[in-house]
C-alpha atoms as a PDB file:
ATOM      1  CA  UNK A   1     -52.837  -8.641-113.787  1.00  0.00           C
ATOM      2  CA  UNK A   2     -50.207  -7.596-115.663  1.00  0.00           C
ATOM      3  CA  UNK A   3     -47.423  -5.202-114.926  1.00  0.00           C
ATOM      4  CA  UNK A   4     -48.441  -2.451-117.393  1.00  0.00           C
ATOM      5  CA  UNK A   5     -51.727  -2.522-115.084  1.00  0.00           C
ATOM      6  CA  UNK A   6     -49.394  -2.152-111.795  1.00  0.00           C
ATOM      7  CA  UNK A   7     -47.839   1.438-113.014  1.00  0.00           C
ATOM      8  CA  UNK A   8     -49.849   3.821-111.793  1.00  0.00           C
ATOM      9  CA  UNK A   9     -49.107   8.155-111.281  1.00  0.00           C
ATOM     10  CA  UNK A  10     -48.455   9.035-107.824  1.00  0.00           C
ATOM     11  CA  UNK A  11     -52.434  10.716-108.148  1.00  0.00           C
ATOM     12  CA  UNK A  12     -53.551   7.498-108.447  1.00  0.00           C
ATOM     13  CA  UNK A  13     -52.421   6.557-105.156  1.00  0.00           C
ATOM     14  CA  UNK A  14     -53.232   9.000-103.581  1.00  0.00           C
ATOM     15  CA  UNK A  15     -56.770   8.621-104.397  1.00  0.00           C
ATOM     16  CA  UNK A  16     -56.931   4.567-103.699  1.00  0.00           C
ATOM     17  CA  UNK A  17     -54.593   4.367-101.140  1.00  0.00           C
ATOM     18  CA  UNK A  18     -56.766   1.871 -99.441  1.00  0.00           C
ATOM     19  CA  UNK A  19     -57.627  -0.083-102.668  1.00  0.00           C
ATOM     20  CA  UNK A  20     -54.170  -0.565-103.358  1.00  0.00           C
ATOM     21  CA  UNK A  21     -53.254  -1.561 -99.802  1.00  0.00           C
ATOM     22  CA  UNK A  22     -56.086  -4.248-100.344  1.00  0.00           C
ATOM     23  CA  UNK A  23     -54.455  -5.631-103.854  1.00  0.00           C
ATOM     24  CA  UNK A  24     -51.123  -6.206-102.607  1.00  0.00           C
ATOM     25  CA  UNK A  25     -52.320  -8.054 -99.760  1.00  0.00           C
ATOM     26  CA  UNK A  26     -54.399 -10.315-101.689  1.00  0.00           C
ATOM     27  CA  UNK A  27     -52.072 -10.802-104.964  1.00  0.00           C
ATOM     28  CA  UNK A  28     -49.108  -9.172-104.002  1.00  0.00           C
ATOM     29  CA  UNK A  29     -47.847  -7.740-107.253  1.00  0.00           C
ATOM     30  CA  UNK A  30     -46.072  -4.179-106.694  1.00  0.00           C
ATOM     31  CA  UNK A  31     -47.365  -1.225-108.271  1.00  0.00           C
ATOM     32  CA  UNK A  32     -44.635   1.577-109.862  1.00  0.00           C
ATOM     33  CA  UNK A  33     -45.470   4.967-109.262  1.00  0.00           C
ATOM     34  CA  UNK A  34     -44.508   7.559-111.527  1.00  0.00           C
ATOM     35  CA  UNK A  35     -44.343  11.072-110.650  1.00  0.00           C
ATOM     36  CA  UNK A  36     -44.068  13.810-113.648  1.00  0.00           C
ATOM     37  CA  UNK A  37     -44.469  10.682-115.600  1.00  0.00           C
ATOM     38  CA  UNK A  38     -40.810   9.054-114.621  1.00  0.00           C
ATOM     39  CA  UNK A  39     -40.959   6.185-112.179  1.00  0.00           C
ATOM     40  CA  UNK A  40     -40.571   7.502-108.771  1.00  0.00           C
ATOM     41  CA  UNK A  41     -41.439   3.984-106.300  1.00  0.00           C
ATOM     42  CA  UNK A  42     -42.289   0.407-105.954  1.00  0.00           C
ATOM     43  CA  UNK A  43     -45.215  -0.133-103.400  1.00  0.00           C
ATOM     44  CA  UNK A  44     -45.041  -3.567-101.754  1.00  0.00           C
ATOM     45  CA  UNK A  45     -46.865  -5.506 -99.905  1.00  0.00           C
ATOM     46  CA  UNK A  46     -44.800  -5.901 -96.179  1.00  0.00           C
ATOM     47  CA  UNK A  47     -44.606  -9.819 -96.804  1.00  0.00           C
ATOM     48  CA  UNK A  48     -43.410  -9.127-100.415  1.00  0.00           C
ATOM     49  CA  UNK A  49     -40.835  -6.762 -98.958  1.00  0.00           C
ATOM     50  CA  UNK A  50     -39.667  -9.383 -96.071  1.00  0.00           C
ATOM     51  CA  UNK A  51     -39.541 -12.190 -98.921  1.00  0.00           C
ATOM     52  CA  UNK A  52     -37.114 -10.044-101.037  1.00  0.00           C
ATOM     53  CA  UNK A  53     -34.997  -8.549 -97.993  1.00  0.00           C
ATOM     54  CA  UNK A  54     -34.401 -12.605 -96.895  1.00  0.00           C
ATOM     55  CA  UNK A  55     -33.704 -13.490-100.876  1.00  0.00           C
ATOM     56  CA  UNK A  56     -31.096 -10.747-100.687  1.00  0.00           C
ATOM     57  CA  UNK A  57     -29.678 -12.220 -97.621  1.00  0.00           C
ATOM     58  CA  UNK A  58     -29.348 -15.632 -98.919  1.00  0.00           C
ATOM     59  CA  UNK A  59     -27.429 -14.306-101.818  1.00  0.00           C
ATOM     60  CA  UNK A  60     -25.656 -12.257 -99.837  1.00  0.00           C
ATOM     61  CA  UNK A  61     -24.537 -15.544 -97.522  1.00  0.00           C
ATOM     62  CA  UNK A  62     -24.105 -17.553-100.849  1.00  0.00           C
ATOM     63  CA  UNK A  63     -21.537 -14.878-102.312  1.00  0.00           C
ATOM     64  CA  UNK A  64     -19.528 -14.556 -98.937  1.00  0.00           C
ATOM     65  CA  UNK A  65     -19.285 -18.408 -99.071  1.00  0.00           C
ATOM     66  CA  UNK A  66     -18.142 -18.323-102.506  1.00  0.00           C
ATOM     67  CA  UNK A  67     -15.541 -15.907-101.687  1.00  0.00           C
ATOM     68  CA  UNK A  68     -14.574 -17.953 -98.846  1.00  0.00           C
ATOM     69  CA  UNK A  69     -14.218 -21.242-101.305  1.00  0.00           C
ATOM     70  CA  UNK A  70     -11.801 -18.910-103.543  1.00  0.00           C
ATOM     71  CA  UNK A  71      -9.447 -17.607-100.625  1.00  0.00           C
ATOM     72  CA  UNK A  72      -8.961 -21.318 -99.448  1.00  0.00           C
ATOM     73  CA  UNK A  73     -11.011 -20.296 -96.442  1.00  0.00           C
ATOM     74  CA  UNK A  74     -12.466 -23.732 -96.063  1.00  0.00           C
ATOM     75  CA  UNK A  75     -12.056 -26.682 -93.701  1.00  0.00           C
ATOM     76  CA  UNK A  76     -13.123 -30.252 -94.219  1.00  0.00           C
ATOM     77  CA  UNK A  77     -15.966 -31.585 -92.181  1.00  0.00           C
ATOM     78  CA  UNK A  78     -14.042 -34.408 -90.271  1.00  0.00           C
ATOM     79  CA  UNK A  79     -11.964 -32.131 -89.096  1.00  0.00           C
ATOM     80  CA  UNK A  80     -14.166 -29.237 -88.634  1.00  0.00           C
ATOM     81  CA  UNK A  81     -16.497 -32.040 -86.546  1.00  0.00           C
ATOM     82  CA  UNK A  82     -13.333 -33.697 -84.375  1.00  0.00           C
ATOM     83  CA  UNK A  83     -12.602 -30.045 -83.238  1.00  0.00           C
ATOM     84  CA  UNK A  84     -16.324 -29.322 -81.887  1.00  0.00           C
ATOM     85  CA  UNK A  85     -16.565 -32.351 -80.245  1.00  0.00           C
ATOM     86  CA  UNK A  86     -12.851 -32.378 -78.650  1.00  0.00           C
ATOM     87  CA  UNK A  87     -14.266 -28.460 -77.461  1.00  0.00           C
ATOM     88  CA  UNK A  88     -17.430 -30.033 -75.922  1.00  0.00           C
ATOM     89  CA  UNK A  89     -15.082 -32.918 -74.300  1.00  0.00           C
ATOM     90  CA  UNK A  90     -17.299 -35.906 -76.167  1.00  0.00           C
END
């Protein structure tokens, strides 16, 4: 299906609340909803949602580390590795 299928008035789902539940559990492709003919919403699917929340924390964890790289906030592995096991007494 394509996306142009997926936008939908707020009437619409309403009326096939159900129906739409069903599609985004089986395909999981989000439907827009427009209200007064503007986009109001993105319905998900709850495992679509999860996927994209954990994406965004990735990214989130990627940039951080990035930032880190820039400020010199970095530490080489030998020595990073000598300390933890000097902490652990091995």
């Amino acid at each position: 299906m394509s996306l142009s299928d997926h936008i939908k008035p707020i009437s619409y789902l309403k009326a096939n609340a159900a129906k739409i539940a069903e599609e985004l559990k089986n395909d999981g492709e989000a439907y827009i909803i427009t209200q007064n003919g503007e986009a109001a919403m993105v319905v998900q699917s709850v495992a679509e949602y999860e996927q994209t929340q954990e994406t965004l924390a990735m990214l989130k964890l990627i940039t951080q580390s990035d930032q880190d790289i820039e400020q010199g906030n970095v530490h080489d592995a030998k020595t990073v590795l000598a300390e933890l096991r000097n902490r652990r007494g091995l």
